[in-house]
Structures are given as structure tokens and as C-alpha cells.
N, C-alpha and C. Protein backbone atom coordinates (compact mmCIF):
# COMPACT_ATOMS: atom_id res chain seq x y z
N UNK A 1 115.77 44.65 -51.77
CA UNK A 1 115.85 45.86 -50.97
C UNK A 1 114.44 46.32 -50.63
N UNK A 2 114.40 46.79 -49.44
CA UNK A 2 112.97 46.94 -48.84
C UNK A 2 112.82 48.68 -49.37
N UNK A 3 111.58 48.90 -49.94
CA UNK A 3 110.74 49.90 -50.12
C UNK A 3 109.94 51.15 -49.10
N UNK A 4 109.38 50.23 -48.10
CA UNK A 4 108.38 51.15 -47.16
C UNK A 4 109.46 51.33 -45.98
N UNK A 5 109.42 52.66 -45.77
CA UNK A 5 109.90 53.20 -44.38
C UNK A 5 110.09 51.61 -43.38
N UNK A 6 108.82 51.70 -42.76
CA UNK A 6 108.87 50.69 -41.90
C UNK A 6 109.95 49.62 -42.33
N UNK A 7 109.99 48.53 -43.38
CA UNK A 7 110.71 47.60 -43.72
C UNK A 7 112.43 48.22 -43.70
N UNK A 8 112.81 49.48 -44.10
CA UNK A 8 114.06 49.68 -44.09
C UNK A 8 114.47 49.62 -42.49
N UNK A 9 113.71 50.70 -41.57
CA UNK A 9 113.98 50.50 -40.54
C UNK A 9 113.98 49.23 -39.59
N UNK A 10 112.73 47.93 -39.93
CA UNK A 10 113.36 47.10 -39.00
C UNK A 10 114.71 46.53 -39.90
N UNK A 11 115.29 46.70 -40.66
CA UNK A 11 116.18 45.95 -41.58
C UNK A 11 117.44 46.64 -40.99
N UNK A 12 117.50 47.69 -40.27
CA UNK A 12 118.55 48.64 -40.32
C UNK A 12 118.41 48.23 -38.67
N UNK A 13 117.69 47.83 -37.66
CA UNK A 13 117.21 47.02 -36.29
C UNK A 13 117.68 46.14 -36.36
N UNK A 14 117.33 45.16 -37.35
CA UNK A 14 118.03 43.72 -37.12
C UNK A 14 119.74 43.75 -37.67
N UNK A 15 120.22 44.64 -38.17
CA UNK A 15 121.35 44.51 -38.91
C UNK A 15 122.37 45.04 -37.12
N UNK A 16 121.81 45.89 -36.28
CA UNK A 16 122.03 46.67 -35.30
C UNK A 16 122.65 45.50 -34.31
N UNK A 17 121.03 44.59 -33.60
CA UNK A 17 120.76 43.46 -33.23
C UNK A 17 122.00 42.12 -33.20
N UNK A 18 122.04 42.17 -35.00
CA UNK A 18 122.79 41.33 -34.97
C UNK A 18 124.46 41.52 -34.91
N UNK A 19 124.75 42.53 -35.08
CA UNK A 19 126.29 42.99 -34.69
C UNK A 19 125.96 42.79 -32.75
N UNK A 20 125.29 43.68 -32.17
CA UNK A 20 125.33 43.14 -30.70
C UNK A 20 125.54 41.96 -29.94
N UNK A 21 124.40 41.11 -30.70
CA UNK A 21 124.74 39.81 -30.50
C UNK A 21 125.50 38.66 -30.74
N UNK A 22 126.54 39.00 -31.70
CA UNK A 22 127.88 38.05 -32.63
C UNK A 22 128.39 38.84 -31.74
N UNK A 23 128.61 40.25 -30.90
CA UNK A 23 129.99 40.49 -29.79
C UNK A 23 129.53 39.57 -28.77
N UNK A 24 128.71 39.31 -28.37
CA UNK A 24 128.74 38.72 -27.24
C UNK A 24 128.56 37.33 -27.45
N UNK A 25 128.58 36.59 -28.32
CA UNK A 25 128.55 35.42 -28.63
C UNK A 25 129.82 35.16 -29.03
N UNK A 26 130.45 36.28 -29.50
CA UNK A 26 131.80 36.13 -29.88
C UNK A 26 132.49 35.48 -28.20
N UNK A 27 132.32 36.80 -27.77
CA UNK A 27 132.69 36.76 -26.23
C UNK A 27 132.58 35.60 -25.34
N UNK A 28 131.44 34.97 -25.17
CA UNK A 28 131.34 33.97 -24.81
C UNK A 28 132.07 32.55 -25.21
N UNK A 29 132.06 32.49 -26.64
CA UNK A 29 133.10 31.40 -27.22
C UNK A 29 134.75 31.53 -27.25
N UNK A 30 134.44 32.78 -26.77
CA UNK A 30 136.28 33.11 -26.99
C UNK A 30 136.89 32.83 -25.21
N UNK A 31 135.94 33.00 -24.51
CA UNK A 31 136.34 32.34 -23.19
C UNK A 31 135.93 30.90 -22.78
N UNK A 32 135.48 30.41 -23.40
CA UNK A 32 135.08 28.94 -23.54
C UNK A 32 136.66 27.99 -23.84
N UNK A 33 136.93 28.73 -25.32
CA UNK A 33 137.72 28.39 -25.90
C UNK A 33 139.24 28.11 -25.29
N UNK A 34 139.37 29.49 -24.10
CA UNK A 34 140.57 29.75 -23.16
C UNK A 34 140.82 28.91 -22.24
N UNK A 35 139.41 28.24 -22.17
CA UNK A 35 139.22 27.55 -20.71
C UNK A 35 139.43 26.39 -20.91
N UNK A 36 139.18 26.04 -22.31
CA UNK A 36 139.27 24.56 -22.78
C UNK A 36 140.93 23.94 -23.51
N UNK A 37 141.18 25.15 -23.79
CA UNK A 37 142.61 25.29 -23.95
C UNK A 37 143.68 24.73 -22.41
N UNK A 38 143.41 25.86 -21.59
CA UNK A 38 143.75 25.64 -20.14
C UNK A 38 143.72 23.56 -19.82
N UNK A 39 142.36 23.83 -19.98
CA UNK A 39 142.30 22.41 -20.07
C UNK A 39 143.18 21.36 -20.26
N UNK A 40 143.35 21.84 -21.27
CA UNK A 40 144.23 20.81 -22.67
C UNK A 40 145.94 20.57 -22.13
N UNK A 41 146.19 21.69 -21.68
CA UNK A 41 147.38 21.88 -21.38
C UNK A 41 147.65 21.36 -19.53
N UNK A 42 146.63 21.12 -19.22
CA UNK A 42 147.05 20.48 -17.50
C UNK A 42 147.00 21.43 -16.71
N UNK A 43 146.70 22.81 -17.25
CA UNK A 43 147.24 23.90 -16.23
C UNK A 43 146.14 24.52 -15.42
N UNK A 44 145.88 23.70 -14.02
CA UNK A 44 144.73 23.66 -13.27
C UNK A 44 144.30 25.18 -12.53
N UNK A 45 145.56 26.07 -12.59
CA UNK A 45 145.25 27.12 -11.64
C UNK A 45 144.74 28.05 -12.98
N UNK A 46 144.86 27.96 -14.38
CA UNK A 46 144.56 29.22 -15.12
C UNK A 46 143.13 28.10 -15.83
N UNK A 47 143.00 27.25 -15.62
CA UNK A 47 141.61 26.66 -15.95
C UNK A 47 140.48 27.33 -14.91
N UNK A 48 141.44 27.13 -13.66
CA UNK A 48 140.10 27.61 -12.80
C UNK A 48 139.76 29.20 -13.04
N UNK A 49 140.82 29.79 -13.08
CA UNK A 49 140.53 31.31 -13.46
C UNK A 49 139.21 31.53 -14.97
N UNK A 50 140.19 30.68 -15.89
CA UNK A 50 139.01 30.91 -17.17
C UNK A 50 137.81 30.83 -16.62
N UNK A 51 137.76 29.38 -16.06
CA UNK A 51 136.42 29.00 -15.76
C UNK A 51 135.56 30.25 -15.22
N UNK A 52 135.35 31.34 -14.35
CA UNK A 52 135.29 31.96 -13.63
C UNK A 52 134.74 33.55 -15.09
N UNK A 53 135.78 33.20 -15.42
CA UNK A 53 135.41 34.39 -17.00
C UNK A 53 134.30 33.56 -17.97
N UNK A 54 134.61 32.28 -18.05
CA UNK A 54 133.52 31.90 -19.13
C UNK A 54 132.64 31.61 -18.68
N UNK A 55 132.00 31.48 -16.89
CA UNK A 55 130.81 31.18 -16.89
C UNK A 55 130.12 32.83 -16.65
N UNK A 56 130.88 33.96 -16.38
CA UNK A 56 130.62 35.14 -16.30
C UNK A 56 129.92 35.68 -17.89
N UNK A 57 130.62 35.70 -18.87
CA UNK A 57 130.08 35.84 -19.98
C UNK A 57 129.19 34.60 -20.41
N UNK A 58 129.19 33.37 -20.01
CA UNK A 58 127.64 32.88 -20.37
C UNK A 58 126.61 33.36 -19.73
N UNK A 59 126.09 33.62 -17.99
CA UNK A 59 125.11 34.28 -18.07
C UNK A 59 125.02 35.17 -18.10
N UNK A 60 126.09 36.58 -19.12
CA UNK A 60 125.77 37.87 -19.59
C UNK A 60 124.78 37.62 -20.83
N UNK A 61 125.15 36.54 -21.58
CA UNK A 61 124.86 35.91 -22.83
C UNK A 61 123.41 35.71 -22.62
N UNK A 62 123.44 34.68 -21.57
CA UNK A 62 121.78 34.51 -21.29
C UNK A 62 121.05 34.93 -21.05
N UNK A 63 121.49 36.12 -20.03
CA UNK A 63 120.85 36.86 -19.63
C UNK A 63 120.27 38.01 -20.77
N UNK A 64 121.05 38.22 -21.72
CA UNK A 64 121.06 39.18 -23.04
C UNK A 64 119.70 38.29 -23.74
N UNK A 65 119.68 37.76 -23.90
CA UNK A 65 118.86 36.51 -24.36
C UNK A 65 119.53 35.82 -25.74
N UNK A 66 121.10 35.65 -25.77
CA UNK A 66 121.87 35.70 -26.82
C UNK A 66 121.83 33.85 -26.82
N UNK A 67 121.93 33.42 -25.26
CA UNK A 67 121.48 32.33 -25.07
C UNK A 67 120.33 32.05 -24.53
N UNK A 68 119.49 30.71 -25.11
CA UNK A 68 118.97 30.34 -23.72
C UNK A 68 119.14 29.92 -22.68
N UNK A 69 118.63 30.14 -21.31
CA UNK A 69 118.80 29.39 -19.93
C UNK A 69 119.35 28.32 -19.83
N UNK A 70 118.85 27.63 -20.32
CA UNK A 70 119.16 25.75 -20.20
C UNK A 70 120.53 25.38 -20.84
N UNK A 71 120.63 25.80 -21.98
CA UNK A 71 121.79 26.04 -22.76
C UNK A 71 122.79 26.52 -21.93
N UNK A 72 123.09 27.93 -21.41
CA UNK A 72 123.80 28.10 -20.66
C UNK A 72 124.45 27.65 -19.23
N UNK A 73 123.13 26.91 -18.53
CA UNK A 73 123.21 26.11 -17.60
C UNK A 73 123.91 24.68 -17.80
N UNK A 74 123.77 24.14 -19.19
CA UNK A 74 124.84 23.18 -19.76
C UNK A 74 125.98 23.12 -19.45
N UNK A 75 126.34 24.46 -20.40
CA UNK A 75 127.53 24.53 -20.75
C UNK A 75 128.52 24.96 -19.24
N UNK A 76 127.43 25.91 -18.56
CA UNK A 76 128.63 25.86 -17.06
C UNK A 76 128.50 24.45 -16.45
N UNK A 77 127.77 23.61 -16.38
CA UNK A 77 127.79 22.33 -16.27
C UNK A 77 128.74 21.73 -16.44
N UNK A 78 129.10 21.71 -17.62
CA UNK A 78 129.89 20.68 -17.96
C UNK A 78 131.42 21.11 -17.89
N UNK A 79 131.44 22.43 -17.98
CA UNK A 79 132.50 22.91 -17.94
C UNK A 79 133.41 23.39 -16.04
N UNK A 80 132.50 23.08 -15.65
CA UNK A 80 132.53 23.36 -14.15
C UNK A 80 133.62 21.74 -13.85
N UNK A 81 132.96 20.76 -14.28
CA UNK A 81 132.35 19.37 -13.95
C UNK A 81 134.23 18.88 -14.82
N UNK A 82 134.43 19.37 -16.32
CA UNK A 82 135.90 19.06 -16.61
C UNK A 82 137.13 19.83 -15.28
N UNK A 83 137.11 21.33 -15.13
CA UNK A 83 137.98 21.47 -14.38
C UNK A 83 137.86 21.27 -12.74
N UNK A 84 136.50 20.13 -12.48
CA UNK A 84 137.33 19.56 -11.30
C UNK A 84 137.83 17.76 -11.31
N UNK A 85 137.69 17.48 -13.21
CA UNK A 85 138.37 16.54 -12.58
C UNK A 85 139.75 16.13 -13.03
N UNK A 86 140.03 17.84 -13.78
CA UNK A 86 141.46 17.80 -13.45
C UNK A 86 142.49 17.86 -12.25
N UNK A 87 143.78 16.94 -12.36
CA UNK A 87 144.25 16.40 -11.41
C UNK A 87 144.89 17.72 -10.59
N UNK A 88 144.93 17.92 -9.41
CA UNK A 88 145.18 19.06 -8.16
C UNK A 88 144.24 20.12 -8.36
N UNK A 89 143.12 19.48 -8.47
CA UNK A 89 141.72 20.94 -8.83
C UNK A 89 141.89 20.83 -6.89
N UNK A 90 141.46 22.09 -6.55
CA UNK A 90 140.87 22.53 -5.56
C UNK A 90 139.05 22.80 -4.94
N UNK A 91 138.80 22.52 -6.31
CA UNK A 91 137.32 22.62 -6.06
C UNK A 91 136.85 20.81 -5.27
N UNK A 92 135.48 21.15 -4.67
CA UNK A 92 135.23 19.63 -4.76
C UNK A 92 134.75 18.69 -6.00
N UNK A 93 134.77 17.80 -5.85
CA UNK A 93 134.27 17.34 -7.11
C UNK A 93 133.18 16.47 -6.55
């Protein structure tokens, strides 16, 4: 347990910090998760919708600096890249 003013307070900052950032990391994986689900199941019109929510909360994420850039640019990558080459996607591929 920290002693000097200063040390309690950044301790009581990072404790702040890190609840902020597990919601939105939460957030981000929990629409990942929907989308990949969607996936799983063939169901091309609520994949494309997820898709649309989970790349929205990745660059909230990134932008938060919860992710980095590149990281996030991945993951809509790749995730862009599965629901068009599910079968009756509307996007191009």
C-alpha cells in the first residue's frame, strides 16, 4: 500500500483508467464476438450489420488509445475480408 499522497493518487488514476478501458475493450470484443458468431451461422445479412458495430467500436477503441492503429486496422481487415466471402455477401469482394 502506497504511503505518499502522490503514490495513492496515481494508484486511485490507474485503478479509474483501468475500469474505462476493460469497458471498452469489453465492448469491442463483445461485438467481434457477434460478428463472428453471425459468421458461424451463414447468416450474411446480420454479419454485415455486426460488421458495421464491430468496426465502429474498434476505432472508438483506437482511437481511445485502448488499441493500437495497426491492430485495429487488422482486425477490420480481416474481418471485413471473412464477411465478404460469405456466400450472397453483397459487398464486393
Amino acid at each position: 500500500m502506497a504511503h505518499h499522497k502522490d503514490a495513492i493518487k496515481k494508484t486511485k488514476q490507474d485503478e479509474k483508467r483501468n475500469l474505462r478501458n476493460r469497458m471498452v475493450k469489453t465492448n469491442y470484443r463483445n461485438r467481434i464476438r457477434e460478428l463472428r458468431e453471425a459468421i458461424e451461422a451463414g447468416k450474411t445479412e446480420d454479419a454485415q450489420k455486426a460488421l458495421g458495430f464491430a468496426i465502429s467500436a474498434i476505432d472508438r477503441a483506437a482511437a481511445k488509445g485502448v488499441l493500437h492503429g495497426n491492430t485495429a486496422s487488422r482486425y477490420k481487415s480481416r474481418l471485413t475480408k471473412a464477411v465478404q466471402g460469405m456466400p450472397g455477401s453483397t459487398q464486393a469482394a
